[in-house]
Protein backbone atom coordinates (compact mmCIF):
# COMPACT_ATOMS: atom_id res chain seq x y z
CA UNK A 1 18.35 -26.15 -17.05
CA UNK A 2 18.13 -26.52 -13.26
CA UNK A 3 20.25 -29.16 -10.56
CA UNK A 4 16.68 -30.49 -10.33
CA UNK A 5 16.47 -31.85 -13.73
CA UNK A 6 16.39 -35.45 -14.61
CA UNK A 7 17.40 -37.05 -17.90
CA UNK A 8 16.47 -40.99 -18.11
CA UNK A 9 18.20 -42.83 -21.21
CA UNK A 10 16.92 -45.89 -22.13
CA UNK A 11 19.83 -48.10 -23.41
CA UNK A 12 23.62 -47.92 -23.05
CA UNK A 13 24.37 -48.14 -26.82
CA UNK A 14 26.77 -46.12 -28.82
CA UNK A 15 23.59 -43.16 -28.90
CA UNK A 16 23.84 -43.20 -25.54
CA UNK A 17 27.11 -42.60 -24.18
CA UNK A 18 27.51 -39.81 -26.99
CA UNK A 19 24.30 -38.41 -25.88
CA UNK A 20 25.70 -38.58 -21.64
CA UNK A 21 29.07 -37.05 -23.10
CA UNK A 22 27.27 -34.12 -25.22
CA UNK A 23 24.48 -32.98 -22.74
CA UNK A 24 27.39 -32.18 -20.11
CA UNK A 25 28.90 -30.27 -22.88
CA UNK A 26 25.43 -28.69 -23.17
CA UNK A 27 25.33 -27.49 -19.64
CA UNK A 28 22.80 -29.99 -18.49
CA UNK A 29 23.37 -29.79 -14.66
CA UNK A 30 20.56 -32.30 -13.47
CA UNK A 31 21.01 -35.90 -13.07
CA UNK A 32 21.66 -38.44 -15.74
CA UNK A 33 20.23 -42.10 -15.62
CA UNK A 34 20.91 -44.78 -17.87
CA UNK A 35 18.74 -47.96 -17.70
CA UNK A 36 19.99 -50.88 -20.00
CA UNK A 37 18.59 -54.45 -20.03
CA UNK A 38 22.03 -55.63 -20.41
CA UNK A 39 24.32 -56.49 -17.55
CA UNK A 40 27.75 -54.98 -19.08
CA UNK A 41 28.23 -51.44 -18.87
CA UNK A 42 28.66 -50.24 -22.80
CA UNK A 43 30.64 -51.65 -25.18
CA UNK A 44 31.35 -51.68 -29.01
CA UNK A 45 29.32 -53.21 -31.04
CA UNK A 46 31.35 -53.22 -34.54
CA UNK A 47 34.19 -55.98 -33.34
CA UNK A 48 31.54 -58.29 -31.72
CA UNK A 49 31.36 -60.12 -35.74
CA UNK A 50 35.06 -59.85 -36.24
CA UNK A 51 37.65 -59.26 -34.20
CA UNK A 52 35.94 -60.17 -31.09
CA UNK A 53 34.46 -63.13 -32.25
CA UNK A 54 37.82 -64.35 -33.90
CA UNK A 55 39.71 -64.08 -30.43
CA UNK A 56 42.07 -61.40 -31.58
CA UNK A 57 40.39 -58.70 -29.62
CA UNK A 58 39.28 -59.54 -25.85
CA UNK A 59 36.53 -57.77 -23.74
CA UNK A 60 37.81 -55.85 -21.97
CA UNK A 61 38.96 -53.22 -25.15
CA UNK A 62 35.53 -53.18 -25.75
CA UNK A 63 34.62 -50.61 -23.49
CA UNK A 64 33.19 -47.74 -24.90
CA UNK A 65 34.44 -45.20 -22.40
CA UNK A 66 36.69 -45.69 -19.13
CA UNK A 67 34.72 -46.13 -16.10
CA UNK A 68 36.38 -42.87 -14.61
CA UNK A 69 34.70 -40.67 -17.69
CA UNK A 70 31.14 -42.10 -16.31
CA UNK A 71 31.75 -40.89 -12.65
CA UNK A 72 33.44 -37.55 -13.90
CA UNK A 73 30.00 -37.06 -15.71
CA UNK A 74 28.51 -37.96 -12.33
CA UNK A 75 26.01 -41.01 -14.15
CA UNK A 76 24.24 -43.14 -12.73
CA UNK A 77 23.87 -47.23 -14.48
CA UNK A 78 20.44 -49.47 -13.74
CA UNK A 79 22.34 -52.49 -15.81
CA UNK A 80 20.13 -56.14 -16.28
CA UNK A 81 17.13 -53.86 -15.56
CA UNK A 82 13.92 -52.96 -18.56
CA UNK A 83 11.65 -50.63 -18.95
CA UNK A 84 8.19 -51.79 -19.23
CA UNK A 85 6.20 -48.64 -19.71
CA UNK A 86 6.75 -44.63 -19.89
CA UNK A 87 3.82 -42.28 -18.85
CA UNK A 88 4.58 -39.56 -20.87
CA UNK A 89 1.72 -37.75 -18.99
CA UNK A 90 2.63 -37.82 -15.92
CA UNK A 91 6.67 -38.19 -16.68
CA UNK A 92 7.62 -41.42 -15.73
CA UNK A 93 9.05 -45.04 -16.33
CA UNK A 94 8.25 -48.27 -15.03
CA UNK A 95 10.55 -51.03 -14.64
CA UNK A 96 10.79 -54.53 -14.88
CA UNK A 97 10.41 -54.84 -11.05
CA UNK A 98 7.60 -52.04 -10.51
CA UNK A 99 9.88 -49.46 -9.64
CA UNK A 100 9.09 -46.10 -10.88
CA UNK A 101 11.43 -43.66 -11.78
CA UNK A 102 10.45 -39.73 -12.92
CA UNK A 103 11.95 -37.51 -14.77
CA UNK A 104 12.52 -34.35 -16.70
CA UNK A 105 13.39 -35.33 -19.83
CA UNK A 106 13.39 -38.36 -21.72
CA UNK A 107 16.07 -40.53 -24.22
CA UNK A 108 14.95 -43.25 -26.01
CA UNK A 109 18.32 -45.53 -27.17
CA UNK A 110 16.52 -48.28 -27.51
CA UNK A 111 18.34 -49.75 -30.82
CA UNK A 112 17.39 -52.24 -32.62
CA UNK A 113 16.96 -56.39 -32.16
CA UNK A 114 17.96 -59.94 -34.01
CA UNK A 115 15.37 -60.91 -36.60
CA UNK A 116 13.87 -64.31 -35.25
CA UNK A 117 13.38 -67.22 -37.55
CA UNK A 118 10.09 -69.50 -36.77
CA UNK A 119 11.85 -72.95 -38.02
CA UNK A 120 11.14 -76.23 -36.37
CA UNK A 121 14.39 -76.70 -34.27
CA UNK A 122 15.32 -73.38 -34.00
CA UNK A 123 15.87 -74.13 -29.88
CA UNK A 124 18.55 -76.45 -30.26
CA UNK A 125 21.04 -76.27 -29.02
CA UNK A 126 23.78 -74.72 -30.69
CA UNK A 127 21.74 -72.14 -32.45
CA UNK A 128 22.42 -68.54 -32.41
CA UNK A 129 21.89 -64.99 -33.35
CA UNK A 130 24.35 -62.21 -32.78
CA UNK A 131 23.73 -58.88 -31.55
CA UNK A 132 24.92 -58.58 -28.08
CA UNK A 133 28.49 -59.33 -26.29
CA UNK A 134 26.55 -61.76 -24.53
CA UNK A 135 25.53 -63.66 -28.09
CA UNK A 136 29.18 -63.60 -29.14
CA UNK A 137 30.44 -65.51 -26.23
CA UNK A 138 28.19 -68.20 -26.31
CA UNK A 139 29.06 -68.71 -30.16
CA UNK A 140 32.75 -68.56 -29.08
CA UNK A 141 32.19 -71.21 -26.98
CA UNK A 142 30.11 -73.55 -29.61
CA UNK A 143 33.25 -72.73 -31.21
CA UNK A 144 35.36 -74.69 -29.46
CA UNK A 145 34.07 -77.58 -29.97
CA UNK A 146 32.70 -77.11 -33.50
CA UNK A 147 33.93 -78.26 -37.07
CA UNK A 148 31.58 -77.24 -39.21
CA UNK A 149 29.25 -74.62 -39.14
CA UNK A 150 25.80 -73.42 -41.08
CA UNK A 151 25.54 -69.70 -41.45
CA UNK A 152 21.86 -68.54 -42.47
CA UNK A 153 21.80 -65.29 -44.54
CA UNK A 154 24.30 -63.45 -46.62
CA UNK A 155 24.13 -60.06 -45.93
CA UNK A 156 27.08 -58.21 -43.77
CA UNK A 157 26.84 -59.59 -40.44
CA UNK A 158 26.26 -63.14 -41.68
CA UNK A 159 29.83 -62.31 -44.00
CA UNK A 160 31.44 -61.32 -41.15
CA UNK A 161 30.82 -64.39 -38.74
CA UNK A 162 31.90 -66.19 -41.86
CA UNK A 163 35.25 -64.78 -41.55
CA UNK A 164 35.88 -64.98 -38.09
CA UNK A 165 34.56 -68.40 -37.76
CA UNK A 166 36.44 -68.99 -40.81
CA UNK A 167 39.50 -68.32 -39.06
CA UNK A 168 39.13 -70.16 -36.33
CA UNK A 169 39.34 -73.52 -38.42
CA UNK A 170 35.92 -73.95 -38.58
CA UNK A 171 34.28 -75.06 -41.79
CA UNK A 172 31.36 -72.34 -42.98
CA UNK A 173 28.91 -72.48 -45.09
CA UNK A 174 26.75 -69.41 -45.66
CA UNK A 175 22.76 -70.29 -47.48
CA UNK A 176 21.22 -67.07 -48.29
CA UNK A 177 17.73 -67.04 -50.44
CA UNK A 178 18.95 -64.30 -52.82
CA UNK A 179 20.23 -64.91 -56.05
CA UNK A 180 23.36 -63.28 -54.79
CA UNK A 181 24.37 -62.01 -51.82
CA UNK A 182 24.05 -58.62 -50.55
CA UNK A 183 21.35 -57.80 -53.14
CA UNK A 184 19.85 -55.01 -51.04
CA UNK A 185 22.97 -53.24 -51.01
CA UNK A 186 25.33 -54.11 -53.18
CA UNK A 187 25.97 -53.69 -57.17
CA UNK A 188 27.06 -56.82 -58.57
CA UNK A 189 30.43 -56.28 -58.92
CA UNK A 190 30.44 -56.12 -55.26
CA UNK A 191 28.62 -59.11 -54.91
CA UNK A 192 30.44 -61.12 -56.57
CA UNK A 193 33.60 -60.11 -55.63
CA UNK A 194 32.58 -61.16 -51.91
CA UNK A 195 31.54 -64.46 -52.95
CA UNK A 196 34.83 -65.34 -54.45
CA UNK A 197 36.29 -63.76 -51.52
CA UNK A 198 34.87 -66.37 -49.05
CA UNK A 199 35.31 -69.14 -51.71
CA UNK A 200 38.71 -68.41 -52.10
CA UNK A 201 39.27 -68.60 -48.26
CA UNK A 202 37.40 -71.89 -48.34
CA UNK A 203 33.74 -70.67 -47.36
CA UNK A 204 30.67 -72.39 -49.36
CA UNK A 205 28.28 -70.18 -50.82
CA UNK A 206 25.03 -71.48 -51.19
CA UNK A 207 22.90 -69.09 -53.14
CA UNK A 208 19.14 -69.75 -53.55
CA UNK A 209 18.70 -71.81 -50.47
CA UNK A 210 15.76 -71.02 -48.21
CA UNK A 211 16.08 -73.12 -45.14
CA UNK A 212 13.00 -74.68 -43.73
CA UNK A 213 13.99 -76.72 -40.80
CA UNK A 214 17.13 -77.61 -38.56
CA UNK A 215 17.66 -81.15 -37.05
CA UNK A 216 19.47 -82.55 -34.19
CA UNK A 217 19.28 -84.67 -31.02
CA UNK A 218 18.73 -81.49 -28.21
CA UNK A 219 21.75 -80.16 -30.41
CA UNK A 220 21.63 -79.02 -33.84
CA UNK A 221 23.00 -81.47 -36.36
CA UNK A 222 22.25 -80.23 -39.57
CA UNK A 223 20.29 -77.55 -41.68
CA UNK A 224 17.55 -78.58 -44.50
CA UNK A 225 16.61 -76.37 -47.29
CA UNK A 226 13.43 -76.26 -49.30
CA UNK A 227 15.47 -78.40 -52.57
CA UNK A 228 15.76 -81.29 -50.23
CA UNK A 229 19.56 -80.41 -49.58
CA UNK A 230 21.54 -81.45 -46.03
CA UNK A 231 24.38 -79.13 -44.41
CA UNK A 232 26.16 -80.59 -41.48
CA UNK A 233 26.52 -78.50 -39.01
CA UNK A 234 28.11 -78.70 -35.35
CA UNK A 235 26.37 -74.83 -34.87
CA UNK A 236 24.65 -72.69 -36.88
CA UNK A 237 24.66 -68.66 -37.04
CA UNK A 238 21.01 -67.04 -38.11
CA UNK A 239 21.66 -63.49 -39.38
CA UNK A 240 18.99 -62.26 -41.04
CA UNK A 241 18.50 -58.52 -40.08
CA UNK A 242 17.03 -56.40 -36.96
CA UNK A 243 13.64 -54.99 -36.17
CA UNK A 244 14.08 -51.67 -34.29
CA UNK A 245 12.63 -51.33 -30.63
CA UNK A 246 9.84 -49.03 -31.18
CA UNK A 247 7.37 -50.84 -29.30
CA UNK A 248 8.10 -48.73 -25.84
CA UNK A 249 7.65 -45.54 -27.89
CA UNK A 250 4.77 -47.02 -29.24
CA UNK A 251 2.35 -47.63 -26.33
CA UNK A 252 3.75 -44.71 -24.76
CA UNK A 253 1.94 -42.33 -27.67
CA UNK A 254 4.93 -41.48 -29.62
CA UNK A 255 4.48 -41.83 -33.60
CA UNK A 256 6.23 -44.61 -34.88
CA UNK A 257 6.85 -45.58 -38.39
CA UNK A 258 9.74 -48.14 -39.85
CA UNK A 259 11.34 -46.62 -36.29
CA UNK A 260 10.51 -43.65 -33.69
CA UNK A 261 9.78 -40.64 -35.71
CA UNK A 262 12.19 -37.89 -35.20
CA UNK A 263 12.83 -34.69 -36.80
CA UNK A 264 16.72 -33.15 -37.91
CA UNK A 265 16.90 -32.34 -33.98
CA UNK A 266 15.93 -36.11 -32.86
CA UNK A 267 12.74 -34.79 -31.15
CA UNK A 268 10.08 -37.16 -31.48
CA UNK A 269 6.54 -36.23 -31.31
CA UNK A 270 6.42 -35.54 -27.44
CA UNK A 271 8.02 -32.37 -26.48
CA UNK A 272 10.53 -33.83 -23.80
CA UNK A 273 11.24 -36.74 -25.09
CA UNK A 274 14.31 -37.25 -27.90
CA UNK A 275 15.43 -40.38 -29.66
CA UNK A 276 18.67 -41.52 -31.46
CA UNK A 277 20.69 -44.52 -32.90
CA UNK A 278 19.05 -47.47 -34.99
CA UNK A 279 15.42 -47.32 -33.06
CA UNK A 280 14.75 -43.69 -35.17
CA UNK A 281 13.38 -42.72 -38.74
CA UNK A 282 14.79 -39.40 -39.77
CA UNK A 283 14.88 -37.31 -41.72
CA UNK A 284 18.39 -36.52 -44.14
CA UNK A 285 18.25 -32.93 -45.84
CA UNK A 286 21.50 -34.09 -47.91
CA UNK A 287 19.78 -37.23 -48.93
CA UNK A 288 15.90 -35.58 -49.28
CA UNK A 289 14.18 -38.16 -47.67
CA UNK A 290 13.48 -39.97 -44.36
CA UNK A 291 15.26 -43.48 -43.31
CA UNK A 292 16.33 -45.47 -40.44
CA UNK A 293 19.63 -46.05 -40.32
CA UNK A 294 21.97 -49.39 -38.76
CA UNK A 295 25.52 -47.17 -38.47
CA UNK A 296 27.50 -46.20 -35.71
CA UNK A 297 28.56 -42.59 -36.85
CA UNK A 298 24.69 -42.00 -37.28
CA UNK A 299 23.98 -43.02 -33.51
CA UNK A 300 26.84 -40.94 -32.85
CA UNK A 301 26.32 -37.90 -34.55
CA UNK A 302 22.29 -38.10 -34.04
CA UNK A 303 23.02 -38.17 -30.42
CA UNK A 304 24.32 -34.87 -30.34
CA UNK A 305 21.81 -33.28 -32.02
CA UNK A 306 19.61 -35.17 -29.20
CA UNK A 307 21.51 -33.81 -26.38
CA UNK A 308 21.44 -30.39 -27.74
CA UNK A 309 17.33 -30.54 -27.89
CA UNK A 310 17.38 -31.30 -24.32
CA UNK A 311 19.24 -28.43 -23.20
CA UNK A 312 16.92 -26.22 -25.56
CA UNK A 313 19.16 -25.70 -28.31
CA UNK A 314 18.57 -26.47 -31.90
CA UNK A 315 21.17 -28.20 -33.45
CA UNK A 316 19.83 -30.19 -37.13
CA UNK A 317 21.45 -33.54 -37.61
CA UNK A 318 22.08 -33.71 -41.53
CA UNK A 319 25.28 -36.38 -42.21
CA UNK A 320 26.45 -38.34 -45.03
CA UNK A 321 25.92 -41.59 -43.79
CA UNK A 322 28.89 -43.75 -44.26
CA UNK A 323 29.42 -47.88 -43.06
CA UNK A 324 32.07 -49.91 -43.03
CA UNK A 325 32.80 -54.04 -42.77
CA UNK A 326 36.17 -56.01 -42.22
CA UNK A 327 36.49 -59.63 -43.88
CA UNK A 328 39.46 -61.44 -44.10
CA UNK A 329 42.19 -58.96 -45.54
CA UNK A 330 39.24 -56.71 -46.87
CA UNK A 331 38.03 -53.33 -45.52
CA UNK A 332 35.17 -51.96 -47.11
CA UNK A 333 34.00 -48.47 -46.69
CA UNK A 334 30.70 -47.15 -47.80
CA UNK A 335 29.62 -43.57 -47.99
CA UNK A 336 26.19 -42.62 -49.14
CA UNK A 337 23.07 -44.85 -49.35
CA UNK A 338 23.18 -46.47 -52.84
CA UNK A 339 19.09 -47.36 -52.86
CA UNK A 340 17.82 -45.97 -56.22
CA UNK A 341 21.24 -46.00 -58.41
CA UNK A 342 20.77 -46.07 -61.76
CA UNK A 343 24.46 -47.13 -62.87
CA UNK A 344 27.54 -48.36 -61.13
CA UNK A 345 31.04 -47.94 -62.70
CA UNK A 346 33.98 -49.68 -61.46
CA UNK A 347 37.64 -47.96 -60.54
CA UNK A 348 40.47 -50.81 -60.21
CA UNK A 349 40.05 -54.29 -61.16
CA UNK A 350 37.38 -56.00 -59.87
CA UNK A 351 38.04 -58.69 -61.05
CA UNK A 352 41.59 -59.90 -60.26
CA UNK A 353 42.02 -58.14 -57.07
CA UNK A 354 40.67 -57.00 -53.60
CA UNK A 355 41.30 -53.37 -54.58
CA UNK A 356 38.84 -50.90 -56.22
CA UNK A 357 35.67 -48.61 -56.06
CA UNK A 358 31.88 -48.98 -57.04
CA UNK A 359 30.83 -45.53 -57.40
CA UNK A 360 26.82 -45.55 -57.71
CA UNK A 361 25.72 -42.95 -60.17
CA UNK A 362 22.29 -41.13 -60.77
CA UNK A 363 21.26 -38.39 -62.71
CA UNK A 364 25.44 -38.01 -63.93
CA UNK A 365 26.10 -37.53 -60.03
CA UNK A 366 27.51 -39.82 -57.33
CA UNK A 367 25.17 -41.00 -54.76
CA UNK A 368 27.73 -43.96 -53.00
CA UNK A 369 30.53 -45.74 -53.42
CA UNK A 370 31.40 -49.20 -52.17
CA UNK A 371 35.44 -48.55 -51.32
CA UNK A 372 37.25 -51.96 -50.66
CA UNK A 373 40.91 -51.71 -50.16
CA UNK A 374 40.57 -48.23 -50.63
CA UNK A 375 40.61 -45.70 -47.71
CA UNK A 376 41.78 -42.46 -50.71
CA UNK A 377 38.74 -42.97 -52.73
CA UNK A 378 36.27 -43.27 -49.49
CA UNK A 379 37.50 -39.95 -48.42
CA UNK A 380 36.91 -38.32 -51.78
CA UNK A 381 34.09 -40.15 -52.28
CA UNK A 382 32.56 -38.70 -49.14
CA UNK A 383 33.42 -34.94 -50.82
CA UNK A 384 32.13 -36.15 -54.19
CA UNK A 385 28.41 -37.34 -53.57
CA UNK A 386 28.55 -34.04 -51.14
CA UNK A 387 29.18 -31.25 -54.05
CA UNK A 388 26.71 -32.90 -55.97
CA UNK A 389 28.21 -31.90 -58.99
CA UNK A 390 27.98 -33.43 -62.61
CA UNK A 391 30.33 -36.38 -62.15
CA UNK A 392 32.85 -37.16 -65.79
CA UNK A 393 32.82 -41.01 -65.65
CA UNK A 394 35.75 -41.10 -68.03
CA UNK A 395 38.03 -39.71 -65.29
CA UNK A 396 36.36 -41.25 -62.34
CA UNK A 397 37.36 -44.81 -64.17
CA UNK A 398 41.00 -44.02 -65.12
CA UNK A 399 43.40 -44.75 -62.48
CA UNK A 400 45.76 -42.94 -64.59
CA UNK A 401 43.94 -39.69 -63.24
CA UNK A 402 43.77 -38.37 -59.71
CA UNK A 403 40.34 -38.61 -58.46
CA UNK A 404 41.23 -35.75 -56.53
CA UNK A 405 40.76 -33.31 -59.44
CA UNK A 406 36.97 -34.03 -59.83
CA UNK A 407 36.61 -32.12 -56.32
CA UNK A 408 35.30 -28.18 -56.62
C-alpha cells in the first residue's frame, strides 16, 4: 500500500462507512473517495420505517458517524453525484457530469433499490415508496394532512410503516396478495400473530388483494383491487421489495447473478475491485450455499472482509445472519435464514401473548428462530443453529427448562 493509492466507494451506505473505518485499520494510506447519489452524508437506514417515520426520532441522530470521524480518516464526500460507468481497464469512473475520476482500487456499495409498481396512477400524487431519508420525509409530510392511508404489501417494511403511520392517528390498511402475510419468511404462527397484532392496534388486513389501479384527481384518492373492492386513501405506501444495483457492475464486466458475485473475501470477479452490503451474492460456509442478503450486520461485517482484500489480506466473511423489526410494543429478532425448514415448534404462547420463539427445525437441528419479545432466546438461538447439534424438541418447548442447557 503506497500514499499514491486511491480507493473510490460507490455509495455511502452502512457497507461503506464500515469499509472507510476498516481499511484505515488495514493500513491503507492512499486516498479514500466516496461518491453517493444522495445529498445527505450517511445515515441509518433501520429507523427510517419506525422511529423516524413516527416522529420520535429526528434526523439529525441518524448519522451514522460524527462528521469529525470522516475528517480524522481524512475522506473525501462527492454527495448528489452518480456514477455512470467504470472502465475497469483502464481504472476509472465516470460521473454523472463527465468527470472522470481514477483510481487504485475499487468499492462497489451500491445497495439495493424500491421495487416499482407499473399501475395506472401510480404518479399521483401522494404515492410513495420508502427507501431513502429523502422518501421518509415526504411521507411525513403526506402525513400531516392524511386520515387514512393504503399500504401495498405485507412483508416487513410495509408492517413497519403500518405502525408508525399507525401511530400517528392515521387509519392503515395494509392489501398484500398472499394468503398471509410474510409468507416468504415467516412460519404461520408468526404470521398470524402479526396480523392480530395490527388488528388489535386497529390496522386492516386485507389478505388476497392484488391491486390493479389507484384513482384520484392529480392526488391519489383511493386504491382498487382485482375483486372490484375500494380503499380510501388520503396516501398510499407501495412496499413491495428491492432489486439490487448490479447494473454498474454489470456493464462494467463484473459477473452478476441475483447481485454482484463475490467470494468469502467480497472480491468480485475483477482483481481490484470488492463489493459489500445488499448489491452482493455470497457465499455463507455456515449456511453451505450462496445468497444475497437485505441486513445491516451483513453490510457491516462483509465490509470488513472487503477492506481487508484491499489492503491484500485475506480475511473470509462467514456470519450467522441475523435481522431484526420493531412494531408497536414488539421486537422481533431473527437469527438464521429459515428458507427450507421442515418443522417449526413454538416456545411461549403464541397465541395469547406477544412473547415467544419459532425455532425452525431441519434434519432434528435448528436452522432459525423468529424471537419476538425475546432478546434470551435470540442470543441462544444464535449459539444453537451454530453447534449444529441434534436439537431435543421436548426441552426446547418447555419453558419449565432453561434453554441454556441445550448449549455444548
Amino acid at each position: 500500500m503506497e500514499v499514491d493509492d486511491h480507493v473510490v466507494i460507490v455509495g455511502a451506505s452502512h457497507a461503506a462507512v464500515q469499509l472507510m473505518i476498516s481499511i484505515r485499520q488495514q493500513g491503507w494510506l492512499g486516498a479514500i473517495t466516496v461518491i453517493s447519489d444522495e445529498l445527505h452524508m450517511p445515515y441509518q437506514r433501520p429507523p427510517l420505517s419506525k422511529a423516524y417515520l413516527d416522529g420520535s426520532v429526528e434526523e439529525g441522530r441518524l448519522a451514522l458517524r460524527a462528521p469529525e470521524m470522516y475528517e480524522k480518516l481524512d475522506v473525501v464526500f462527492k454527495l448528489g453525484h452518480t456514477v455512470v460507468a467504470i472502465d475497469a481497464g483502464t481504472n476509472q469512473v465516470t460521473l454523472d457530469t463527465g468527470e472522470q475520476i481514477g483510481f487504485t482500487k475499487l468499492a462497489l456499495c451500491t445497495g439495493a433499490r424500491v421495487r416499482q409498481l407499473d399501475l395506472p396512477g401510480a404518479e399521483l400524487g401522494g404515492v410513495h415508496y420508502l427507501r431513502t431519508m429523502d422518501d421518509v420525509k415526504a411521507i411525513r409530510h403526506s402525513a400531516k394532512k392524511a386520515s387514512r392511508a393504503v399500504i401495498i404489501g405485507g412483508g416487513y417494511i410495509g408492517l413497519e410503516t403500518a405502525a408508525s403511520l399507525t401511530k400517528l392517528g392515521i387509519k392503515v390498511t395494509v392489501l398484500e396478495t398472499e394468503s398471509r402475510l410474510l409468507k416468504r419468511v415467516a412460519s404461520e404462527q408468526v404470521s398470524e400473530f402479526y396480523k392480530h397484532l395490527h388488528e388489535e392496534e386497529g390496522v386492516e388486513i386485507r389478505l388476497g388483494s392484488k391491486v390493479v389501479a389507484l384513482q384520484g384527481d392529480g392526488h391519489v384518492k383511493s386504491v382498487i383491487c382485482d375483486d372490484d373492492t375500494h380503499s380510501d386513501a388520503d396516501m398510499v405506501i407501495i412496499g413491495v421489495g428491492v432489486i439490487p444495483n448490479t447494473e454498474l457492475a454489470s456493464e462494467a464486466g463484473l459477473v452478476v447473478e441475483n447481485g454482484i458475485v463475490v467470494d468469502e473475501f467480497a472480491q468480485t470477479s475483477h482483481p481490484n475491485i470488492v463489493a459489500a452490503g445488499d448489491c452482493t451474492f455470497h457465499p455463507n460456509s455456515l449456511l453451505k450455499k450462496s445468497l444475497r442478503l437485505e441486513s445491516v450486520p451483513n453490510a457491516s461485517e462483509q465490509a470488513k472482509a472487503a477492506a481487508a482484500s484491499l489492503c491484500g489480506i485475506k480475511k473470509a466473511y462467514s456470519e450467522l445472519p441475523w435481522f431484526w423489526s420493531d412494531q408497536f410494543d414488539v421486537k422481533l429478532q431473527i437469527a438464521g435464514i429459515s428458507q427450507g425448514y421442515t418443522g417449526a415448534v413454538v416456545r411461549g404462547d403464541a397465541d395469547e401473548s406477544r412473547s415467544f420463539t419459532v425455532f425452525y427445525i431441519k434434519d432434528q437441528h435448528i436452522i432459525a428462530a423468529d424471537c419476538i419479545n425475546r432478546p434470551k432466546d435470540f442470543m441462544v438461538a444464535k449459539k444453537l443453529i451454530l453447534q449444529q447439534s441434534t436439537i431435543d424438541i421436548a426441552v426446547l418447548v418447555d419453558e419449565s427448562i432453561d434453554i441454556k442447557t441445550l448449549i455444548n
